[in-house]
PDB file of N, CA and C in Angstrom:
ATOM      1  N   UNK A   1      -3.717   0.962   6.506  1.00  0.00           N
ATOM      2  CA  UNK A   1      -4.986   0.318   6.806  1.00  0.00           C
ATOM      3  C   UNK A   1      -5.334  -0.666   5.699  1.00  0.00           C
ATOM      4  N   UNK A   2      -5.669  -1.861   6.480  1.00  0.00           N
ATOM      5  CA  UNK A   2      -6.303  -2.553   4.976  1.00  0.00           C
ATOM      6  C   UNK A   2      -7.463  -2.420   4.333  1.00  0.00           C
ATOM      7  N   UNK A   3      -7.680  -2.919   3.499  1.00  0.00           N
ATOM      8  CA  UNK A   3      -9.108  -2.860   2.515  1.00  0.00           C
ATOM      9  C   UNK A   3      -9.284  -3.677   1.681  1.00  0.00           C
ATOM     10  N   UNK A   4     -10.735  -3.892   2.201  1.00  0.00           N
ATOM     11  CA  UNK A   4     -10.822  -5.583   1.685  1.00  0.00           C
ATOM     12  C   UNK A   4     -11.411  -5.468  -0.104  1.00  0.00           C
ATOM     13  N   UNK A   5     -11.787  -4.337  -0.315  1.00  0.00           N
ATOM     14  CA  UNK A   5     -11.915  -3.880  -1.921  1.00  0.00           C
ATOM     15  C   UNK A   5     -10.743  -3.726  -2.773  1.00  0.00           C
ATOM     16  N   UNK A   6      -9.540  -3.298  -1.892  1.00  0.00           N
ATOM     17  CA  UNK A   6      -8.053  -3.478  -2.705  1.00  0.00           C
ATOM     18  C   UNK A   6      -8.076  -4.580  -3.409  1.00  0.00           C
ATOM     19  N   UNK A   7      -7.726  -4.174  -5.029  1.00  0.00           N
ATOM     20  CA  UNK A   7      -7.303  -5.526  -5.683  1.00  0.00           C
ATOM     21  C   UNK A   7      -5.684  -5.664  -5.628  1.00  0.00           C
ATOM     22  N   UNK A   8      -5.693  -6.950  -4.979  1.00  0.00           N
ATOM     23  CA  UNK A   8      -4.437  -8.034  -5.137  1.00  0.00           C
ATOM     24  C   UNK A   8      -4.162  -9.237  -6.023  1.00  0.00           C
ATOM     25  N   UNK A   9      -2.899  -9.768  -5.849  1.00  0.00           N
ATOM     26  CA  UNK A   9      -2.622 -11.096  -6.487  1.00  0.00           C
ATOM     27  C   UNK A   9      -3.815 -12.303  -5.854  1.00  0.00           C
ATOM     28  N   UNK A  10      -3.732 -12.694  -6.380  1.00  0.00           N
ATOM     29  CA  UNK A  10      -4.672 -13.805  -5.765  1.00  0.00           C
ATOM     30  C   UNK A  10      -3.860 -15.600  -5.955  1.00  0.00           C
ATOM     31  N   UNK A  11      -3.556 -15.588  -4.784  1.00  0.00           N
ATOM     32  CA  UNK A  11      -2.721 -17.486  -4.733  1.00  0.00           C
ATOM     33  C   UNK A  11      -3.427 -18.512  -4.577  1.00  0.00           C
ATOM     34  N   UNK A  12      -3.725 -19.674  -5.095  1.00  0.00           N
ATOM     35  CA  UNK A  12      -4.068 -20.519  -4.527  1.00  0.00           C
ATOM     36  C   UNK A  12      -3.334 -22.203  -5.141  1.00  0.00           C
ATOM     37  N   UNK A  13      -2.949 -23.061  -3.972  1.00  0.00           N
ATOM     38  CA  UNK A  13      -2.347 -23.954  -3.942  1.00  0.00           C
ATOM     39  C   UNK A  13      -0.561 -23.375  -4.665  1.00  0.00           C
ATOM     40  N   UNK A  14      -0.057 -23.818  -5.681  1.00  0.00           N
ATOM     41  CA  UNK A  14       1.142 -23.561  -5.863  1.00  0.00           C
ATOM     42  C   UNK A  14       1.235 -22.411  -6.674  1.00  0.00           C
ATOM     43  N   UNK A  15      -0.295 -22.071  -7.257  1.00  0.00           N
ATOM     44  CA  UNK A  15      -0.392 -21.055  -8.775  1.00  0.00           C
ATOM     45  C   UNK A  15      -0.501 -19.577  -7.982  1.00  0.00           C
ATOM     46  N   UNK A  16      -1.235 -18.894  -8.807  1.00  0.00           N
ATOM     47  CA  UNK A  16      -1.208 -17.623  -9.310  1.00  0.00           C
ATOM     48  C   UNK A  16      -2.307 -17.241  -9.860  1.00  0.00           C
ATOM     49  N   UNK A  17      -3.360 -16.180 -10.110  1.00  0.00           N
ATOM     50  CA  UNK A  17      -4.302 -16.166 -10.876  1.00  0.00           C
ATOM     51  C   UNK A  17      -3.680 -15.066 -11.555  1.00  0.00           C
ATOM     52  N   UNK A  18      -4.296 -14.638 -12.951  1.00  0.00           N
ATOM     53  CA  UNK A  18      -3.364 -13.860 -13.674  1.00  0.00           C
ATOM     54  C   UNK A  18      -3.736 -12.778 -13.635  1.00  0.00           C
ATOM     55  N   UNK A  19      -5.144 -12.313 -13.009  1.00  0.00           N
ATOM     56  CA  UNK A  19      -5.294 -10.668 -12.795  1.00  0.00           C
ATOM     57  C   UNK A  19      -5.713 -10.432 -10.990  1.00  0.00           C
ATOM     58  N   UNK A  20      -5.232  -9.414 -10.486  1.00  0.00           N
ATOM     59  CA  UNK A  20      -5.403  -8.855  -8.979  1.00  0.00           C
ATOM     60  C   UNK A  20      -7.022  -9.038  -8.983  1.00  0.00           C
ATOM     61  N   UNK A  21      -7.754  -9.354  -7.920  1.00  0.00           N
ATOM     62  CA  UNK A  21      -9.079  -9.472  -7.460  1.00  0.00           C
ATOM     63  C   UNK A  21      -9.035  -8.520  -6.356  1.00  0.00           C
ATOM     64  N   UNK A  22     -10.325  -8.337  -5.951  1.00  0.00           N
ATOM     65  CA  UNK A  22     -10.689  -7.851  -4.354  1.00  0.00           C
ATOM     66  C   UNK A  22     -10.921  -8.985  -3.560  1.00  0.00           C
ATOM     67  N   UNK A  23     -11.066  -9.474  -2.323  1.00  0.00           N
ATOM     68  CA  UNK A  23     -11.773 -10.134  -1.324  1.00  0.00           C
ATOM     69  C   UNK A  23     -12.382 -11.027  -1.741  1.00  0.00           C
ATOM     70  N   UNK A  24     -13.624 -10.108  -1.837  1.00  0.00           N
ATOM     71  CA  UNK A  24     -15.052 -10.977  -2.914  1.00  0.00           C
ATOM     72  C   UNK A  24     -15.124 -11.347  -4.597  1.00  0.00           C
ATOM     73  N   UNK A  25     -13.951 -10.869  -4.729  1.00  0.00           N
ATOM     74  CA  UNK A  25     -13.941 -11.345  -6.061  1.00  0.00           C
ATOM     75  C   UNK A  25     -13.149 -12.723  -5.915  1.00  0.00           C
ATOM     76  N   UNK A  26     -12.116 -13.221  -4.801  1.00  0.00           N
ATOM     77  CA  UNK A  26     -11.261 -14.261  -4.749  1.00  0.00           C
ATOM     78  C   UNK A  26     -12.301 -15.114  -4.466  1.00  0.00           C
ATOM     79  N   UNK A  27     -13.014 -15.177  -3.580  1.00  0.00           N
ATOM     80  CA  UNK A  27     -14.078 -15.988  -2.756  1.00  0.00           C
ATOM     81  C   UNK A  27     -15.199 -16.791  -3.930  1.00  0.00           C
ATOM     82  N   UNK A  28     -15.384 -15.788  -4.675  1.00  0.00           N
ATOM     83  CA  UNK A  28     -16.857 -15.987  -5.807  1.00  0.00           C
ATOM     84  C   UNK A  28     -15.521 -16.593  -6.827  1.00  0.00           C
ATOM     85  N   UNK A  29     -14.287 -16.619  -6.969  1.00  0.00           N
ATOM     86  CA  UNK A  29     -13.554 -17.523  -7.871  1.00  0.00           C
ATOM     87  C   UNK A  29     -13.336 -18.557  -7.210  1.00  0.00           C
ATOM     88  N   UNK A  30     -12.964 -19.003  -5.842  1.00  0.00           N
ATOM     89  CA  UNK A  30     -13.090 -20.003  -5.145  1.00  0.00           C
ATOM     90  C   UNK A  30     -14.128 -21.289  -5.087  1.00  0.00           C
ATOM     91  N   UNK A  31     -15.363 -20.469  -4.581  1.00  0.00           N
ATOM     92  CA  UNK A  31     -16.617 -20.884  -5.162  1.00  0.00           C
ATOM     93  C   UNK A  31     -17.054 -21.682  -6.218  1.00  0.00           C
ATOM     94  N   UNK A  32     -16.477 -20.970  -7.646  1.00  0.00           N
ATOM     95  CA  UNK A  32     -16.390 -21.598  -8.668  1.00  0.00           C
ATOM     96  C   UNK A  32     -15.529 -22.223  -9.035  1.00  0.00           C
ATOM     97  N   UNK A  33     -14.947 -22.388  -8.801  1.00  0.00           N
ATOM     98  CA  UNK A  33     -13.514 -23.659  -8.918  1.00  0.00           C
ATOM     99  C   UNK A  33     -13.508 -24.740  -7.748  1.00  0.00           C
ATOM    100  N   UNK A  34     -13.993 -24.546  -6.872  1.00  0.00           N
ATOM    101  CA  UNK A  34     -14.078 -25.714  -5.871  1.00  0.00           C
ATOM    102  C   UNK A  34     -14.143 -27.228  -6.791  1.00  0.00           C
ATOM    103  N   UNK A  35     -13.342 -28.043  -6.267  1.00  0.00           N
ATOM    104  CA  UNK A  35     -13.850 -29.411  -7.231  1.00  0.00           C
ATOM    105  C   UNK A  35     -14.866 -29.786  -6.023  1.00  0.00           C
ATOM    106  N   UNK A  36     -16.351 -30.523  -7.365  1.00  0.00           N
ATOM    107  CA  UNK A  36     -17.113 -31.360  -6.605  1.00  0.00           C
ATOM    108  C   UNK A  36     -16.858 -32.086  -5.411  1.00  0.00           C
ATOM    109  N   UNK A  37     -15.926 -32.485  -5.487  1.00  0.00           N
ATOM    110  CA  UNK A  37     -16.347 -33.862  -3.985  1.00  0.00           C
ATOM    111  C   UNK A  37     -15.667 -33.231  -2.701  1.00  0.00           C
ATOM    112  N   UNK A  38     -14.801 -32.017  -2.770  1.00  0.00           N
ATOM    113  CA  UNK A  38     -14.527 -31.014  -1.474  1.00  0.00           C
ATOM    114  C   UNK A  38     -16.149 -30.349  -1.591  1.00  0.00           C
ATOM    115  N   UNK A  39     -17.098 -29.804  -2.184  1.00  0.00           N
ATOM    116  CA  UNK A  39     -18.226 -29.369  -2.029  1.00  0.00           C
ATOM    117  C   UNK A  39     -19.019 -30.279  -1.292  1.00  0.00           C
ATOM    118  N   UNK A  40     -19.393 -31.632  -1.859  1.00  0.00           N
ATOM    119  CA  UNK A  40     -19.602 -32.728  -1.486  1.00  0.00           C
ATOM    120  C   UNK A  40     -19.915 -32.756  -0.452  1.00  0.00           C
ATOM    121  N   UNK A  41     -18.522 -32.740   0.201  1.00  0.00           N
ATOM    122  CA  UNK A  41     -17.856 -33.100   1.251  1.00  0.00           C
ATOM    123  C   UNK A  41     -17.658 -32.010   2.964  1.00  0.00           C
ATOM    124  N   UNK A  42     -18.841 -31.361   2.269  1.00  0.00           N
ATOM    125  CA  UNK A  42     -18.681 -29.618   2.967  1.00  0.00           C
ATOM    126  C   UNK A  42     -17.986 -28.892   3.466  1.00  0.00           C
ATOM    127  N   UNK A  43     -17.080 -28.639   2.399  1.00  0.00           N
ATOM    128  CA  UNK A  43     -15.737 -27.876   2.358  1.00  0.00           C
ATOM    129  C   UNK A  43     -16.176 -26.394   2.382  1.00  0.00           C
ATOM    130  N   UNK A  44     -15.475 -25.710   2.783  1.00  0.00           N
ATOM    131  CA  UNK A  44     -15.905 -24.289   2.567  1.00  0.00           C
ATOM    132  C   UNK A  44     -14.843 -23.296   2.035  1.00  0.00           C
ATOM    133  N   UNK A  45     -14.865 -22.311   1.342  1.00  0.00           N
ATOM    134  CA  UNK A  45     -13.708 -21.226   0.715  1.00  0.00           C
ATOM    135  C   UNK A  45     -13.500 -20.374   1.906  1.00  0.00           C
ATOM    136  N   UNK A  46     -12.541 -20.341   1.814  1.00  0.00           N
ATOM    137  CA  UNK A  46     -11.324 -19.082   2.617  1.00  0.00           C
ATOM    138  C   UNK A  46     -10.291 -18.391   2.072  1.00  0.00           C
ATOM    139  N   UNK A  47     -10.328 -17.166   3.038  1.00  0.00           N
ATOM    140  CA  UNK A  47      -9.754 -16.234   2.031  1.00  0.00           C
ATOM    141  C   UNK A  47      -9.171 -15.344   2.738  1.00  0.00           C
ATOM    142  N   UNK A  48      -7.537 -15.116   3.042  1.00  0.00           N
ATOM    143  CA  UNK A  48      -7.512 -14.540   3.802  1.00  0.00           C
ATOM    144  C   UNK A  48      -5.901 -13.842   3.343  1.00  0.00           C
ATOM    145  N   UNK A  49      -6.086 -12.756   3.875  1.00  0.00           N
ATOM    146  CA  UNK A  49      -4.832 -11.582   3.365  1.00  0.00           C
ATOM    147  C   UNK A  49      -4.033 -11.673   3.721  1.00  0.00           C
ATOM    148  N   UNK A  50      -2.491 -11.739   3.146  1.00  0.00           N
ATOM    149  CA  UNK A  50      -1.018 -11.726   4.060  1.00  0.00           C
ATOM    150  C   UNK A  50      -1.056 -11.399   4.117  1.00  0.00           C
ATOM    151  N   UNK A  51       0.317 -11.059   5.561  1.00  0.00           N
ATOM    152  CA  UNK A  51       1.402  -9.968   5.717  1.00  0.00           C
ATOM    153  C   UNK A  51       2.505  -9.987   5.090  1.00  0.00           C
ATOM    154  N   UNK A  52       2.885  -8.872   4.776  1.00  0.00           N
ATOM    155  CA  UNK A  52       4.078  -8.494   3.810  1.00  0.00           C
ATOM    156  C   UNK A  52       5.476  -8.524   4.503  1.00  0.00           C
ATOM    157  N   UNK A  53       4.965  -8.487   5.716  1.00  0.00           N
ATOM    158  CA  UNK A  53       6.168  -9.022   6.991  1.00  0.00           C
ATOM    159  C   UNK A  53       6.058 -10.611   7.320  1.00  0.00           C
ATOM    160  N   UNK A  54       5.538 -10.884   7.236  1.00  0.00           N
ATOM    161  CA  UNK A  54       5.339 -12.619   7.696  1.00  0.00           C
ATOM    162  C   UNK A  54       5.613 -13.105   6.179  1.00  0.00           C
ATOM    163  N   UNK A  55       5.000 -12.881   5.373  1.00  0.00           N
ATOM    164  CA  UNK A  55       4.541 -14.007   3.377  1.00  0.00           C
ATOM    165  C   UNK A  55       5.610 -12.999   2.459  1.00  0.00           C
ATOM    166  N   UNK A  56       6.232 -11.768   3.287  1.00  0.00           N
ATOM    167  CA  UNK A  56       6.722 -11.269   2.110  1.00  0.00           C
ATOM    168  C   UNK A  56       5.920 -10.694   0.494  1.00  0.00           C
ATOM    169  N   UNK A  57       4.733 -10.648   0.603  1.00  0.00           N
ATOM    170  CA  UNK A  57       4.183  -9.387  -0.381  1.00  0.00           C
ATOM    171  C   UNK A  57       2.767  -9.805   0.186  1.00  0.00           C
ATOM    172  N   UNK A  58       2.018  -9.019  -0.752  1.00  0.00           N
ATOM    173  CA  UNK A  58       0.460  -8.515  -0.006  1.00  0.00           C
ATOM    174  C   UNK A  58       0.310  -9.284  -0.942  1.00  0.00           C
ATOM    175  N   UNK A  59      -1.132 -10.338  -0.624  1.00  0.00           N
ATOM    176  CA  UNK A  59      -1.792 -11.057  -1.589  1.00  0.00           C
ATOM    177  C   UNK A  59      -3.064 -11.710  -0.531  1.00  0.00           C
ATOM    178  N   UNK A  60      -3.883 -11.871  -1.784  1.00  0.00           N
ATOM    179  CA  UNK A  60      -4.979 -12.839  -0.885  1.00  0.00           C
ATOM    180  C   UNK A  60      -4.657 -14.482  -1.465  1.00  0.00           C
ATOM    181  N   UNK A  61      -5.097 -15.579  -0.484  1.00  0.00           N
ATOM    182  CA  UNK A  61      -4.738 -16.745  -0.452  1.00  0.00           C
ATOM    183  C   UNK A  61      -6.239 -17.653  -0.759  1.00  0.00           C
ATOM    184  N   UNK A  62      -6.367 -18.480  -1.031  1.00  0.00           N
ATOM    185  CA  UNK A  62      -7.367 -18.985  -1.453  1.00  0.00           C
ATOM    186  C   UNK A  62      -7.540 -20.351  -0.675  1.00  0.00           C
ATOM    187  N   UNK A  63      -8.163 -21.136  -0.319  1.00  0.00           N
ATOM    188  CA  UNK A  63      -8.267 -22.263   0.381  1.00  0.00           C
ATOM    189  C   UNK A  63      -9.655 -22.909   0.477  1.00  0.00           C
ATOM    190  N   UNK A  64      -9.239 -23.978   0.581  1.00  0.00           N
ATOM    191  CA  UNK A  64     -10.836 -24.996   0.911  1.00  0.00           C
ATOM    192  C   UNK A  64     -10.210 -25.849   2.178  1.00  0.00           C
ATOM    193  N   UNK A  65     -11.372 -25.548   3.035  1.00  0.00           N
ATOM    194  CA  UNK A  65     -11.201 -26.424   4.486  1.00  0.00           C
ATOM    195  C   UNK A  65     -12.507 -26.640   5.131  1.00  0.00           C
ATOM    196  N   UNK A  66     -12.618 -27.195   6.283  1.00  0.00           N
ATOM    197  CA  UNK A  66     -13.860 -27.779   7.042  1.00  0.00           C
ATOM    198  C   UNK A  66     -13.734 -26.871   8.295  1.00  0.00           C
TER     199      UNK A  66
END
């Protein structure tokens, strides 16, 4: 079963963050790292969990989209 309080790796774009987060902890780092003009631009954070069958390990992913 999943759980969105499990801390994981956390990916975003090509990197890595260097300690496992929960959910809401990726999101509220998202948040704060957004560059200005995707905010701007009303971008929003996403956040969403692999599969370890599809991505090959469990991690949450980080993203800005419309």
């Amino acid at each position: 079963m999943r759980n969105a309080s499990q801390k994981l790796p956390v990916k975003f774009g090509l990197g890595q963050l260097d300690k496992p987060m929960t959910e809401a902890q990726a999101r509220n780092w998202g948040k704060a790292n957004m560059p200005a003009d995707l905010a701007a631009a009303g971008f929003k954070v996403g956040v969403f969990r692999s599969d370890p069958e599809l991505h090959g390990a469990d991690f949450y992913r980080v993203s800005f989209g419309k």
